[in-house]
PDB file of N, CA and C in Angstrom:
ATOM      1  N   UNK A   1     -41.418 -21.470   4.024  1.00  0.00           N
ATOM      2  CA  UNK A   1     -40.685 -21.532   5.298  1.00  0.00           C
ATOM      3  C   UNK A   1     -41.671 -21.885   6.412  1.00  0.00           C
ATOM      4  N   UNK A   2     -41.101 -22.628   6.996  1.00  0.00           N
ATOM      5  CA  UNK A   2     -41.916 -23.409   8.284  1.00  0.00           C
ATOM      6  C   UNK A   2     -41.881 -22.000   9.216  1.00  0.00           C
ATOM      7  N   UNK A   3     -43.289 -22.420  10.184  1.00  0.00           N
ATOM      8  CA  UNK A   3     -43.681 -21.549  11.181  1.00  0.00           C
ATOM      9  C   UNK A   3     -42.675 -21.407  12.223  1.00  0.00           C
ATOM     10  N   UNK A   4     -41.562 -22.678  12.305  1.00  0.00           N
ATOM     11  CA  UNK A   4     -40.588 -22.721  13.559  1.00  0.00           C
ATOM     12  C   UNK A   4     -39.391 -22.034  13.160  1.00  0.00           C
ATOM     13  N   UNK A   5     -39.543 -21.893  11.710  1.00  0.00           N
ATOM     14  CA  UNK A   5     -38.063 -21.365  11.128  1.00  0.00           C
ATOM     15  C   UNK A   5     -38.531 -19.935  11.161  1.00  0.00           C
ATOM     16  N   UNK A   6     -39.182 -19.651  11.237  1.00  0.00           N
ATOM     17  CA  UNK A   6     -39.621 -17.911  11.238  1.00  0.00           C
ATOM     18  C   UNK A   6     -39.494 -17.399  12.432  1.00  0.00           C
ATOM     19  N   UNK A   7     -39.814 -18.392  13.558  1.00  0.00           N
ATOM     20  CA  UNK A   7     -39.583 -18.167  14.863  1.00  0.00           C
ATOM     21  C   UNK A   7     -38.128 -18.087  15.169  1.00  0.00           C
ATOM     22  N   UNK A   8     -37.836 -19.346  14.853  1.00  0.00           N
ATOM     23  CA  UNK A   8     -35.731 -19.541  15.287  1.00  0.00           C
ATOM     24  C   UNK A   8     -35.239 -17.888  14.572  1.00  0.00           C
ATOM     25  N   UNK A   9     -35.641 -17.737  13.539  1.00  0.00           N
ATOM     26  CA  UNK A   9     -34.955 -16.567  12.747  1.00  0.00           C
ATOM     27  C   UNK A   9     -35.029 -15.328  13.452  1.00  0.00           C
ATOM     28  N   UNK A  10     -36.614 -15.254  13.448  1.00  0.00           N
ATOM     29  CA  UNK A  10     -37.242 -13.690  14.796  1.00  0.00           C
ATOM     30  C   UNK A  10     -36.303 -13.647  15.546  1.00  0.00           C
ATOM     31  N   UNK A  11     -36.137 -14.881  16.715  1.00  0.00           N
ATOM     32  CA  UNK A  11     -35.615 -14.973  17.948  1.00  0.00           C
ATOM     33  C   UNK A  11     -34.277 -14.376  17.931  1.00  0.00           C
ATOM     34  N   UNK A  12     -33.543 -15.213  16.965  1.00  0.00           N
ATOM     35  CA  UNK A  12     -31.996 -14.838  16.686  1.00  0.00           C
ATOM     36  C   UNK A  12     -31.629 -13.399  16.135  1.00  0.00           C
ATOM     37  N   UNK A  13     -32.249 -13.279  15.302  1.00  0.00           N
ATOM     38  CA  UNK A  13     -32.335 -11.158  15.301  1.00  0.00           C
ATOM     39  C   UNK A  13     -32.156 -10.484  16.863  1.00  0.00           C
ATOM     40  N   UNK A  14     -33.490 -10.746  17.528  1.00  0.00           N
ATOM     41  CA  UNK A  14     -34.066  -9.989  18.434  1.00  0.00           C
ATOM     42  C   UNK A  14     -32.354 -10.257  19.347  1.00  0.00           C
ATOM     43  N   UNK A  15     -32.194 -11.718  19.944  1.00  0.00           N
ATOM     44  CA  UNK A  15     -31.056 -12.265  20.437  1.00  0.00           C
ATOM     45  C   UNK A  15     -29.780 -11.606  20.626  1.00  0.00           C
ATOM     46  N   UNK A  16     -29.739 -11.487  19.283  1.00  0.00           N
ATOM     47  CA  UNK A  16     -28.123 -10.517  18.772  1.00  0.00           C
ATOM     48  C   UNK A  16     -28.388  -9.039  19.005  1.00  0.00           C
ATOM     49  N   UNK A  17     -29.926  -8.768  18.591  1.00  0.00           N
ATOM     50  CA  UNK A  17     -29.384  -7.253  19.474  1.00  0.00           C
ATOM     51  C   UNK A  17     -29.253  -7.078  20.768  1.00  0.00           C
ATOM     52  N   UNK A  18     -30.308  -7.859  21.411  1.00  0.00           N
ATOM     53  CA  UNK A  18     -30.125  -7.812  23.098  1.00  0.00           C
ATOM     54  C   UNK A  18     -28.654  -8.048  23.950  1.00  0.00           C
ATOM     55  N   UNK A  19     -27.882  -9.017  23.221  1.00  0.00           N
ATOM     56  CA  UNK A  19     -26.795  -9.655  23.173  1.00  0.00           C
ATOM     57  C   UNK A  19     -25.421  -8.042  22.854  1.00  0.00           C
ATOM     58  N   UNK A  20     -25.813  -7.375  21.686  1.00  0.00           N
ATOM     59  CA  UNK A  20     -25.058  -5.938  22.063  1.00  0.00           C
ATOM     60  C   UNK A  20     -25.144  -5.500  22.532  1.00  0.00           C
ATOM     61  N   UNK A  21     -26.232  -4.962  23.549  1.00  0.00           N
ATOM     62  CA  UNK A  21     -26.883  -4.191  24.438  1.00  0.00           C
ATOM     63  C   UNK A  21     -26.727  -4.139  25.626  1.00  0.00           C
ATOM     64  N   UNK A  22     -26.233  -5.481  26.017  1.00  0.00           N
ATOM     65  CA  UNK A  22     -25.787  -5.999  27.430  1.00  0.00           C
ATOM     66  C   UNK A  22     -24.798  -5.407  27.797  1.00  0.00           C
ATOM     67  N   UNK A  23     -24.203  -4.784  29.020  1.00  0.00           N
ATOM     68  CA  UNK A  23     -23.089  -4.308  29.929  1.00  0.00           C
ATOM     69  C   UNK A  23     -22.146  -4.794  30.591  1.00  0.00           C
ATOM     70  N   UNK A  24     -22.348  -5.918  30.304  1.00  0.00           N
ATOM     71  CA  UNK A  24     -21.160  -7.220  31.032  1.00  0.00           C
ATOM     72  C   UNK A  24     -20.348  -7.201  30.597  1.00  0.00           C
ATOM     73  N   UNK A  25     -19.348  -6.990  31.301  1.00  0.00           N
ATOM     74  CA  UNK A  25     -17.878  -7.151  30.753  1.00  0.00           C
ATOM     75  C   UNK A  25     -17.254  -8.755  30.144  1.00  0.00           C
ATOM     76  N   UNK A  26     -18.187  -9.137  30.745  1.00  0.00           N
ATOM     77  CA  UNK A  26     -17.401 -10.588  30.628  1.00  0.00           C
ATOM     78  C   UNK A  26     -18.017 -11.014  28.737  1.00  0.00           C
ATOM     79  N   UNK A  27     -18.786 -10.448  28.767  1.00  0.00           N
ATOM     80  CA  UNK A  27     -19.355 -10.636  26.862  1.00  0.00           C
ATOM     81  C   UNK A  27     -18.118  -9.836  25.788  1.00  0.00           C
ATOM     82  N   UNK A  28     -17.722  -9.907  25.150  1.00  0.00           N
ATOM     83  CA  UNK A  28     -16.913  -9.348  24.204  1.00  0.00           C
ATOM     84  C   UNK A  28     -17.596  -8.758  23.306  1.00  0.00           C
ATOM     85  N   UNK A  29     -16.791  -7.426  22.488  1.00  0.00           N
ATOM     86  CA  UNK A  29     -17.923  -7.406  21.188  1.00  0.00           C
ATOM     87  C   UNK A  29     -18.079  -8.187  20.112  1.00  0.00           C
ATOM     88  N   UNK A  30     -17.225  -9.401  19.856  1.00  0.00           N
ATOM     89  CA  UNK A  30     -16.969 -10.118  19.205  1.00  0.00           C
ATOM     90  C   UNK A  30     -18.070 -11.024  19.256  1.00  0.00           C
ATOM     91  N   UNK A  31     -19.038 -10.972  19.567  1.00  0.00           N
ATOM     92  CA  UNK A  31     -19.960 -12.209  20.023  1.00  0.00           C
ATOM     93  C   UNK A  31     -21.098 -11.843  19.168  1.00  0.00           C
ATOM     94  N   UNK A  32     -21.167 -13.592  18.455  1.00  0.00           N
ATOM     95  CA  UNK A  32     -22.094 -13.310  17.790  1.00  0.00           C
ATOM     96  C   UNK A  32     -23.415 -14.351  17.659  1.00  0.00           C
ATOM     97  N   UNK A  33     -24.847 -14.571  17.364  1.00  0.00           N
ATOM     98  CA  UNK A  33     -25.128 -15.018  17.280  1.00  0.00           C
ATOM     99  C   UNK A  33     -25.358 -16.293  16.032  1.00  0.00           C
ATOM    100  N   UNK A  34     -25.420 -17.351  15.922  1.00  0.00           N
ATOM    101  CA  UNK A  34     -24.890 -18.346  14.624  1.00  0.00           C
ATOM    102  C   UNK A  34     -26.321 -18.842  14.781  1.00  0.00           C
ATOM    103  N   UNK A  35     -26.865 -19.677  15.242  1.00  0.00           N
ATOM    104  CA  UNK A  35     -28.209 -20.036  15.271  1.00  0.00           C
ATOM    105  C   UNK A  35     -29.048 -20.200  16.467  1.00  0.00           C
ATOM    106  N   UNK A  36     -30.428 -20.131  16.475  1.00  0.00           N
ATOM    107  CA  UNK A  36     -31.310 -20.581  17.602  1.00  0.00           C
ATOM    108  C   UNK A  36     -32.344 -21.585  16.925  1.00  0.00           C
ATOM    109  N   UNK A  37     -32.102 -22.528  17.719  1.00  0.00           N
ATOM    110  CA  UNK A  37     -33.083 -23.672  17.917  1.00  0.00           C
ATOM    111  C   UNK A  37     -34.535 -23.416  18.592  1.00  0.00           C
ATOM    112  N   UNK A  38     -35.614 -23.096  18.923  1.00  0.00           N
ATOM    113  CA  UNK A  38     -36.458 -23.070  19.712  1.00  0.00           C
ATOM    114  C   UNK A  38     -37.758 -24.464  19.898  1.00  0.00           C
ATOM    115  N   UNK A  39     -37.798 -25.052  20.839  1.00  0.00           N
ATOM    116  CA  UNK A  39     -38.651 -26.249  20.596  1.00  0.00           C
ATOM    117  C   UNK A  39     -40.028 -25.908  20.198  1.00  0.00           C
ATOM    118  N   UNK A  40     -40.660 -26.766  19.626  1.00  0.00           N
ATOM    119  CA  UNK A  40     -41.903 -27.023  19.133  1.00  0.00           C
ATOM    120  C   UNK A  40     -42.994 -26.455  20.163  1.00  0.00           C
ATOM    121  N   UNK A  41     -42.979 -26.296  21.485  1.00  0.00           N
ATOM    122  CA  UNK A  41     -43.350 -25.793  22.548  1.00  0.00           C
ATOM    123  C   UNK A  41     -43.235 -24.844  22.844  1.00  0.00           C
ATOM    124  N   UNK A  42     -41.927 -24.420  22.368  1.00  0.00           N
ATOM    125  CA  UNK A  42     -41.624 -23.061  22.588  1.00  0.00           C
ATOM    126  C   UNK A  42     -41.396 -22.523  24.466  1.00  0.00           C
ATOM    127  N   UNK A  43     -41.114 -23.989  24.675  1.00  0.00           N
ATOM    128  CA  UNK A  43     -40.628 -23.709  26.138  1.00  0.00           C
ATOM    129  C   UNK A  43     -38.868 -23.603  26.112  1.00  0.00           C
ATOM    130  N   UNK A  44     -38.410 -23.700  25.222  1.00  0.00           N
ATOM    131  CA  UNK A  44     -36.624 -23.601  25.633  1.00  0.00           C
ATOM    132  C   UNK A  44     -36.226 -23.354  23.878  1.00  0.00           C
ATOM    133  N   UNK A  45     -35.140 -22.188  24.317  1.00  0.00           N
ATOM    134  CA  UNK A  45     -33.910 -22.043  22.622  1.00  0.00           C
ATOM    135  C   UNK A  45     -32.521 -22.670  23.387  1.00  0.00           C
ATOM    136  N   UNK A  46     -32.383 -23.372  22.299  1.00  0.00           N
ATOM    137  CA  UNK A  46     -31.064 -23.398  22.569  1.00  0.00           C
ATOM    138  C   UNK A  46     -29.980 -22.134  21.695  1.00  0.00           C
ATOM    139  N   UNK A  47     -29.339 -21.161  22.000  1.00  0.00           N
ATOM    140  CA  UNK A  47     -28.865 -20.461  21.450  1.00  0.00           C
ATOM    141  C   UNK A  47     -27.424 -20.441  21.178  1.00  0.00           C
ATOM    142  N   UNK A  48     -26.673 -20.775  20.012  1.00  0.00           N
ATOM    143  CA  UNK A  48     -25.235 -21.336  19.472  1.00  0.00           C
ATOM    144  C   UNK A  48     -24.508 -19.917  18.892  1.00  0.00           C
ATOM    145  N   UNK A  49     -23.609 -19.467  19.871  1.00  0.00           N
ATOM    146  CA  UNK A  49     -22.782 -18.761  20.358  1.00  0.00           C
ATOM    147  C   UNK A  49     -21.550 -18.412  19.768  1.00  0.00           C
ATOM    148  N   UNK A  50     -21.240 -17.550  18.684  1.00  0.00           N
ATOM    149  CA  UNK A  50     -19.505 -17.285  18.629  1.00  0.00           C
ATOM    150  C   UNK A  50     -18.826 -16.780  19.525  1.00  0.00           C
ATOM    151  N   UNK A  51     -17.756 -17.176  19.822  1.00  0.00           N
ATOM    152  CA  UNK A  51     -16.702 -15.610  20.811  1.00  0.00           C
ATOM    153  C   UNK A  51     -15.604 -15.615  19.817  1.00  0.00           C
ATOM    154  N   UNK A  52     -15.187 -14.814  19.485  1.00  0.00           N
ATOM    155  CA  UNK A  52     -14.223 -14.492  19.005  1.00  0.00           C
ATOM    156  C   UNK A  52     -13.090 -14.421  20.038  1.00  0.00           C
ATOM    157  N   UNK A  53     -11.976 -15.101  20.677  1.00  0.00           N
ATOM    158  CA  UNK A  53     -11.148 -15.235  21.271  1.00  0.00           C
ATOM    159  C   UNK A  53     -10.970 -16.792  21.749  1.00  0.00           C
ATOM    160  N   UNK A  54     -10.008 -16.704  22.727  1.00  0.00           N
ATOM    161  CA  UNK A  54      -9.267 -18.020  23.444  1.00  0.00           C
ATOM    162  C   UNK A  54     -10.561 -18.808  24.516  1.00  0.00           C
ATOM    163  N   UNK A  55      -9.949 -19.783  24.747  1.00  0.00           N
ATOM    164  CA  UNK A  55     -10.875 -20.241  25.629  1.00  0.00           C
ATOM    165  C   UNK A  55     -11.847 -20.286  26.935  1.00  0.00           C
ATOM    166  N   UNK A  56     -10.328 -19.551  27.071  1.00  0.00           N
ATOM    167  CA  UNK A  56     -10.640 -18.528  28.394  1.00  0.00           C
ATOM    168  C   UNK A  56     -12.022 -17.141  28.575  1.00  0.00           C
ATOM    169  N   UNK A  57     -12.025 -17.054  27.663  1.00  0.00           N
ATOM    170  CA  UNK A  57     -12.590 -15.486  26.823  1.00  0.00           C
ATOM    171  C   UNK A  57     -14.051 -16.215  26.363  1.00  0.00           C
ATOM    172  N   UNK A  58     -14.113 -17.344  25.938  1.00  0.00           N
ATOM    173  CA  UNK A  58     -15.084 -18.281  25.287  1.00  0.00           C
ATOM    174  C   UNK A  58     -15.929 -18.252  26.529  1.00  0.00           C
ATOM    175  N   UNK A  59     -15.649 -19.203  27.574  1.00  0.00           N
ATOM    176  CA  UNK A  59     -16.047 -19.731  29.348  1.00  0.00           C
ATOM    177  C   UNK A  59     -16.513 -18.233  29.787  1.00  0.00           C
ATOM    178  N   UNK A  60     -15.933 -17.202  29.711  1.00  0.00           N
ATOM    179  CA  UNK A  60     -16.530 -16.209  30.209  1.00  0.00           C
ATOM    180  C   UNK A  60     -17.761 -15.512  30.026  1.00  0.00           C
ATOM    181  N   UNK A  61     -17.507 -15.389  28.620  1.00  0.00           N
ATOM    182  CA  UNK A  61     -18.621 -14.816  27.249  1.00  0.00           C
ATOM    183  C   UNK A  61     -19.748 -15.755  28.025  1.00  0.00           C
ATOM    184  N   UNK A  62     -19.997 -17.093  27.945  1.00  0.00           N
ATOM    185  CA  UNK A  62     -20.755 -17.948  28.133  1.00  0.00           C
ATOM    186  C   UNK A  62     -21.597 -17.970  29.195  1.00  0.00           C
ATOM    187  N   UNK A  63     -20.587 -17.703  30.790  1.00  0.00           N
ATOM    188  CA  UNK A  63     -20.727 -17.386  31.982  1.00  0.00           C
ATOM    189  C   UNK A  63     -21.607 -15.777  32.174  1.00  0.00           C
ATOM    190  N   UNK A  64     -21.242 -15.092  31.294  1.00  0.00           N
ATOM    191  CA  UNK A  64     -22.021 -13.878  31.473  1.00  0.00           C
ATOM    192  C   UNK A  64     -23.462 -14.184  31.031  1.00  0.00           C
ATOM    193  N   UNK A  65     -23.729 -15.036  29.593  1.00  0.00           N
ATOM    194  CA  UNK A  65     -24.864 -14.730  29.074  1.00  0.00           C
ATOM    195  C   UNK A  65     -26.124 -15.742  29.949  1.00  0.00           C
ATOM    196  N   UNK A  66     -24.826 -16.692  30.601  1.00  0.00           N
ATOM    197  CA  UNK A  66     -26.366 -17.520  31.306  1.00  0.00           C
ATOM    198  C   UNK A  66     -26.421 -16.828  32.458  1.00  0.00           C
ATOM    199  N   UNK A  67     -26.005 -15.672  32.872  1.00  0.00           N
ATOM    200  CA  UNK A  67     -26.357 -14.899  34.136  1.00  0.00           C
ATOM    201  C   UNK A  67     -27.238 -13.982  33.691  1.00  0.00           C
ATOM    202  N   UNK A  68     -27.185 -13.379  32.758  1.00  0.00           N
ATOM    203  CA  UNK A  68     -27.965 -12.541  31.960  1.00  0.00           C
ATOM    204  C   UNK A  68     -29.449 -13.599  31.082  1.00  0.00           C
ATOM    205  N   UNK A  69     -29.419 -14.640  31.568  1.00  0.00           N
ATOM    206  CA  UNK A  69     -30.601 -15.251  30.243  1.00  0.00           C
ATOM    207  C   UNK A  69     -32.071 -15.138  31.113  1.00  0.00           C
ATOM    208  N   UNK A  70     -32.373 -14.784  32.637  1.00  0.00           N
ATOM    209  CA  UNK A  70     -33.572 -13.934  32.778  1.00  0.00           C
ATOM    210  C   UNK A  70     -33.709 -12.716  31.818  1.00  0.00           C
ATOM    211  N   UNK A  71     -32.755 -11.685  32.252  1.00  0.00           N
ATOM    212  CA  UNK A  71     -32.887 -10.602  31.653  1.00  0.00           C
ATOM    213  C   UNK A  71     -33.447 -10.684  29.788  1.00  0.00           C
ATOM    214  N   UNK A  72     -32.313 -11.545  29.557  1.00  0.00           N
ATOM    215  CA  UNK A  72     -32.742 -12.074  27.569  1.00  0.00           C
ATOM    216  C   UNK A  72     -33.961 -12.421  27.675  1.00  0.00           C
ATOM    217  N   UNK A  73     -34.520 -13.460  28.502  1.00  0.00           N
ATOM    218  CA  UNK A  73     -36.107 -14.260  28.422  1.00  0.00           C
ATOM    219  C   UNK A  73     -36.725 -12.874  28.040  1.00  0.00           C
ATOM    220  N   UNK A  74     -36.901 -12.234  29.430  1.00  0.00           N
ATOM    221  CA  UNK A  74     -37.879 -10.858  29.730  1.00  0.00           C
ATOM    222  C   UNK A  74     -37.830  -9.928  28.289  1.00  0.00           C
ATOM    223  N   UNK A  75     -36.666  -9.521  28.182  1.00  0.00           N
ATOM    224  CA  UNK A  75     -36.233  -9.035  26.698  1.00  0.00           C
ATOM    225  C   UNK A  75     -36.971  -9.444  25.587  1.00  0.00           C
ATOM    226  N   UNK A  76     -36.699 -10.870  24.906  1.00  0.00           N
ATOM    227  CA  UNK A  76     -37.451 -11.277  23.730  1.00  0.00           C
ATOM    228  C   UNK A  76     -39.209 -11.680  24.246  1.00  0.00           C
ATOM    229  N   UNK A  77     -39.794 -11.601  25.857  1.00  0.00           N
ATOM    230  CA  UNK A  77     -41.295 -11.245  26.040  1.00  0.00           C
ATOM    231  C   UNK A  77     -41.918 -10.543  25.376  1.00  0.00           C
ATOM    232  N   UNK A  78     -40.712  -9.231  26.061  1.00  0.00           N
ATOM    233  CA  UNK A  78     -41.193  -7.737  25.476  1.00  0.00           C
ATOM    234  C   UNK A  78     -41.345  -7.498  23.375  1.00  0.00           C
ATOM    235  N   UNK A  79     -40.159  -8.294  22.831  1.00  0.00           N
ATOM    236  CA  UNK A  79     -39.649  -7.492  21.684  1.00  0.00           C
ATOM    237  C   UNK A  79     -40.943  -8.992  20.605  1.00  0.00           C
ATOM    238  N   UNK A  80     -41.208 -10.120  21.218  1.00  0.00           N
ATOM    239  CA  UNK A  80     -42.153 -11.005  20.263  1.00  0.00           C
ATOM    240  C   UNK A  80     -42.949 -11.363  20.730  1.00  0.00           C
ATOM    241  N   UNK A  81     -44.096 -11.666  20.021  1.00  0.00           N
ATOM    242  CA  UNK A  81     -45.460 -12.020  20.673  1.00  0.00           C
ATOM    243  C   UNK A  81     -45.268 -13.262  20.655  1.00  0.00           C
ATOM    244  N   UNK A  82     -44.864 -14.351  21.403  1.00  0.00           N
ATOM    245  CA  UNK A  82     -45.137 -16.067  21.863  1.00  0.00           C
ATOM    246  C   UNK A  82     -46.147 -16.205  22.472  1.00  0.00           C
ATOM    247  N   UNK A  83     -46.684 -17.155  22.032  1.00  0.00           N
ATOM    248  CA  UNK A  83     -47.176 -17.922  22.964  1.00  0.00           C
ATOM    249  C   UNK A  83     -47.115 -18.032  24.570  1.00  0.00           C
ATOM    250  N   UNK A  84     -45.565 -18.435  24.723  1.00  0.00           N
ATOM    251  CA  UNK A  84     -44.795 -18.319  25.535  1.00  0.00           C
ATOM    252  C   UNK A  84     -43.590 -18.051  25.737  1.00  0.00           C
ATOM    253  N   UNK A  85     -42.806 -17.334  26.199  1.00  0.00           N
ATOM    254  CA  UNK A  85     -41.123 -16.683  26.157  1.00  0.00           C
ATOM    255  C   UNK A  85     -40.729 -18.070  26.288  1.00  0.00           C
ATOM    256  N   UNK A  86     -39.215 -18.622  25.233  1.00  0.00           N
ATOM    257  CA  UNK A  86     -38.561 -19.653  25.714  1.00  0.00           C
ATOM    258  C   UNK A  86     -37.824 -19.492  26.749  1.00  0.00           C
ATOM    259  N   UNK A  87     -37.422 -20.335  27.270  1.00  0.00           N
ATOM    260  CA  UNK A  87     -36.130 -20.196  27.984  1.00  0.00           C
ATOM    261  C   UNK A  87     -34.495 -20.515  27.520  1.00  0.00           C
ATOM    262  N   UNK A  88     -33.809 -19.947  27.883  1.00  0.00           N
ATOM    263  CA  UNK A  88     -32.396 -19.812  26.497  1.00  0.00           C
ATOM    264  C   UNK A  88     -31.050 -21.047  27.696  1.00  0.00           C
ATOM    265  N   UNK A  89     -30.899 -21.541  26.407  1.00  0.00           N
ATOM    266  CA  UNK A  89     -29.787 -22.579  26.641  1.00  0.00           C
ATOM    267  C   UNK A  89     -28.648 -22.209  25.858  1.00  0.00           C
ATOM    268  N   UNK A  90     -27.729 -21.500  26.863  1.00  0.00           N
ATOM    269  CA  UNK A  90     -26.154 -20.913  25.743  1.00  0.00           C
ATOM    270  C   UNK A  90     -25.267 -22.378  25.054  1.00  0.00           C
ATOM    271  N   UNK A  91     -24.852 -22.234  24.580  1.00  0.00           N
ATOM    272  CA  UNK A  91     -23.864 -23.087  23.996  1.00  0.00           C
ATOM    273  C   UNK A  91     -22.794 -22.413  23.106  1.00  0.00           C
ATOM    274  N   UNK A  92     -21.484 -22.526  23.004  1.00  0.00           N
ATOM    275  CA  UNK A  92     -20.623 -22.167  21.916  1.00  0.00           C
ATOM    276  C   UNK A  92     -20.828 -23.116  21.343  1.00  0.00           C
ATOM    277  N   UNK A  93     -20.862 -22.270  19.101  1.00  0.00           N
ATOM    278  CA  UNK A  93     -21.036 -22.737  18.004  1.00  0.00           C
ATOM    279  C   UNK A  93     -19.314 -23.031  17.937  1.00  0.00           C
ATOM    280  N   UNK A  94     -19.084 -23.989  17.529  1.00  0.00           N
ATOM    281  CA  UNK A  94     -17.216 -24.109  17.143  1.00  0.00           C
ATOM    282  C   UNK A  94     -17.360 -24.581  15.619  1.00  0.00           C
ATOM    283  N   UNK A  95     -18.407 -24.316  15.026  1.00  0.00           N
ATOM    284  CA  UNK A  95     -18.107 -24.336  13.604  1.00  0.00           C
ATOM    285  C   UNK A  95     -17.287 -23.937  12.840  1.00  0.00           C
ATOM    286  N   UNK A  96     -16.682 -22.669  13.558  1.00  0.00           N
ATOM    287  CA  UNK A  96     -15.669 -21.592  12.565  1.00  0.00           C
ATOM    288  C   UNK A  96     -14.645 -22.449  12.871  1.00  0.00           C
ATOM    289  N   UNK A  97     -14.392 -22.545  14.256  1.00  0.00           N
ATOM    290  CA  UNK A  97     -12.725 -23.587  14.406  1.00  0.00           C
ATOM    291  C   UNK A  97     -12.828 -24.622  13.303  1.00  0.00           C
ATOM    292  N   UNK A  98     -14.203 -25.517  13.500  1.00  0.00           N
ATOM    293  CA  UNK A  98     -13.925 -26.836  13.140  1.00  0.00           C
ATOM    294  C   UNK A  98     -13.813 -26.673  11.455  1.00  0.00           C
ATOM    295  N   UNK A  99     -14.525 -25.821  10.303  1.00  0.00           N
ATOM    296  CA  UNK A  99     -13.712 -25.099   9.374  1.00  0.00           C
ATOM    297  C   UNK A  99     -11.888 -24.769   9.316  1.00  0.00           C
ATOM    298  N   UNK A 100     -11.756 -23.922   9.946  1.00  0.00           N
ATOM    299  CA  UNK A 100     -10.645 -23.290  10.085  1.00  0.00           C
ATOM    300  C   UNK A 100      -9.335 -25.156  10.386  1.00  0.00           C
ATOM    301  N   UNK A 101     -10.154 -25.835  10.862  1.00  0.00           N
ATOM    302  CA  UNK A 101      -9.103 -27.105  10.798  1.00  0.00           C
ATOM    303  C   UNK A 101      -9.002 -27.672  10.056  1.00  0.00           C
ATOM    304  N   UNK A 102      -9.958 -28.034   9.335  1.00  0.00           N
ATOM    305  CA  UNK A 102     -10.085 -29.033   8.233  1.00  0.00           C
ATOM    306  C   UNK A 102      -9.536 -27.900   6.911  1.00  0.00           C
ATOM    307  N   UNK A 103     -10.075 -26.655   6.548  1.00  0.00           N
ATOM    308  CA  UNK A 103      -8.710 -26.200   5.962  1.00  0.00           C
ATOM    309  C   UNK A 103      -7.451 -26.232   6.354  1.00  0.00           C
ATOM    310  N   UNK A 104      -6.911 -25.944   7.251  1.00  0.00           N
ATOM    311  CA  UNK A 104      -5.768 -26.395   7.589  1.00  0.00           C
ATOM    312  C   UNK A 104      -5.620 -28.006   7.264  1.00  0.00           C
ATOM    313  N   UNK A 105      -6.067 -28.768   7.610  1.00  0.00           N
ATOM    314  CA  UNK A 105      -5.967 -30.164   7.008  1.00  0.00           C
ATOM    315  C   UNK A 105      -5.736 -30.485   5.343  1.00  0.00           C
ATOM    316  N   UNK A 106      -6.935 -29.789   4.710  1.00  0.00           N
ATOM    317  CA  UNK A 106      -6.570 -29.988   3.299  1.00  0.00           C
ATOM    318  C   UNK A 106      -5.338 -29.382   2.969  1.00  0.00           C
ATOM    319  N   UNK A 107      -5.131 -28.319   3.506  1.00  0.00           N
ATOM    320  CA  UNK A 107      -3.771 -27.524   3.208  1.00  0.00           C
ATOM    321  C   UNK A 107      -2.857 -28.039   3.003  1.00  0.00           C
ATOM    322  N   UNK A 108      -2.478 -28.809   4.151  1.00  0.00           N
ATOM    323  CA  UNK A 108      -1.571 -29.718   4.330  1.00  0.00           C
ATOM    324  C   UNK A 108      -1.405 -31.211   3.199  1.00  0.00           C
ATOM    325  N   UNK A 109      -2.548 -31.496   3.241  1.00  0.00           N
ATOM    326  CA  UNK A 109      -2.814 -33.009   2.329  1.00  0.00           C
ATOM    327  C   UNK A 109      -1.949 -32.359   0.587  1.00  0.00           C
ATOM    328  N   UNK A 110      -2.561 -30.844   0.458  1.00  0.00           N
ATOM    329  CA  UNK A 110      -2.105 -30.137  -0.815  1.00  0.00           C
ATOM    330  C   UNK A 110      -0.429 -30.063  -0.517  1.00  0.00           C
ATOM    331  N   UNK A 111      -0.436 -29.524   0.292  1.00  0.00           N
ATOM    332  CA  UNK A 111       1.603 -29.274   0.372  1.00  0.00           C
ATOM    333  C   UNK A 111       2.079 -30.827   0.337  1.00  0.00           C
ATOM    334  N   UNK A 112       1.452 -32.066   0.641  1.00  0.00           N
ATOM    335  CA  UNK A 112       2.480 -32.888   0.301  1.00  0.00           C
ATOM    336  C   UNK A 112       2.260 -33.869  -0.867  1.00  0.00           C
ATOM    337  N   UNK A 113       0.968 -33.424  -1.883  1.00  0.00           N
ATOM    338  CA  UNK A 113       0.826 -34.011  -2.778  1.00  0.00           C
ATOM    339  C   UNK A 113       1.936 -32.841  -3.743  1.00  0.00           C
ATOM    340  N   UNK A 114       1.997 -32.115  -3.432  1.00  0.00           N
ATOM    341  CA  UNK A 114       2.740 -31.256  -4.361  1.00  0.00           C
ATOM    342  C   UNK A 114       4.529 -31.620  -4.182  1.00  0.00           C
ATOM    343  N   UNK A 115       4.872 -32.170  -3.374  1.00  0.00           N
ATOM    344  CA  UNK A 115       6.348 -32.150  -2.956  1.00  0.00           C
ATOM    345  C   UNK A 115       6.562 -33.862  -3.031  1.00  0.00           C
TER     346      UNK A 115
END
């Protein structure tokens, strides 16, 4: 395992707990972490985001954590030894949807090969 994949992995542990820990209402408990990217520099993660809910609920979750991503930086300072703390770029992961469609798609392709 590469030195960056040990890092992305660290990060995303540390991430998800800080990420429960938080007091914002606007985060759900449903939120989870799916992956972190961190550059070669180790100046920026990009961090890929579940919410479990509507879209509405998604925008919020999102809105809280980039208000909170000093606090996260300072956080993963404290909890890993870098080089340098990245700086965190939220994003929602929509992998589960984009799953959840394309089964639904095959589903469908199956119900009308069958009929």
């Amino acid at each position: 395992m590469a030195r960056i994949d040990k890092i992305n992995e660290e990060v995303r542990r540390e991430l998800a707990d800080i990420i429960r820990s938080l007091k914002d209402t606007r985060i759900p408990m449903m939120t989870s972490v799916v992956a972190v990217r961190v550059t070669n520099d180790l100046r920026y993660a990009k961090a890929y985001i579940s919410v479990m809910g509507d879209e509405q609920t998604q925008k919020r979750a999102l809105e809280g954590l980039k208000s909170a991503a000093g606090y996260v930086r300072r956080e993963i300072g404290k909890r890993i030894d870098l080089r340098c703390t990245p700086e965190f770029i939220f994003e929602l992961d929509r992998s589960i949807e984009h799953g959840a469609h394309i089964e639904a798609l095959l589903k469908s392709v199956r119900n009308d090969e069958e009929t």
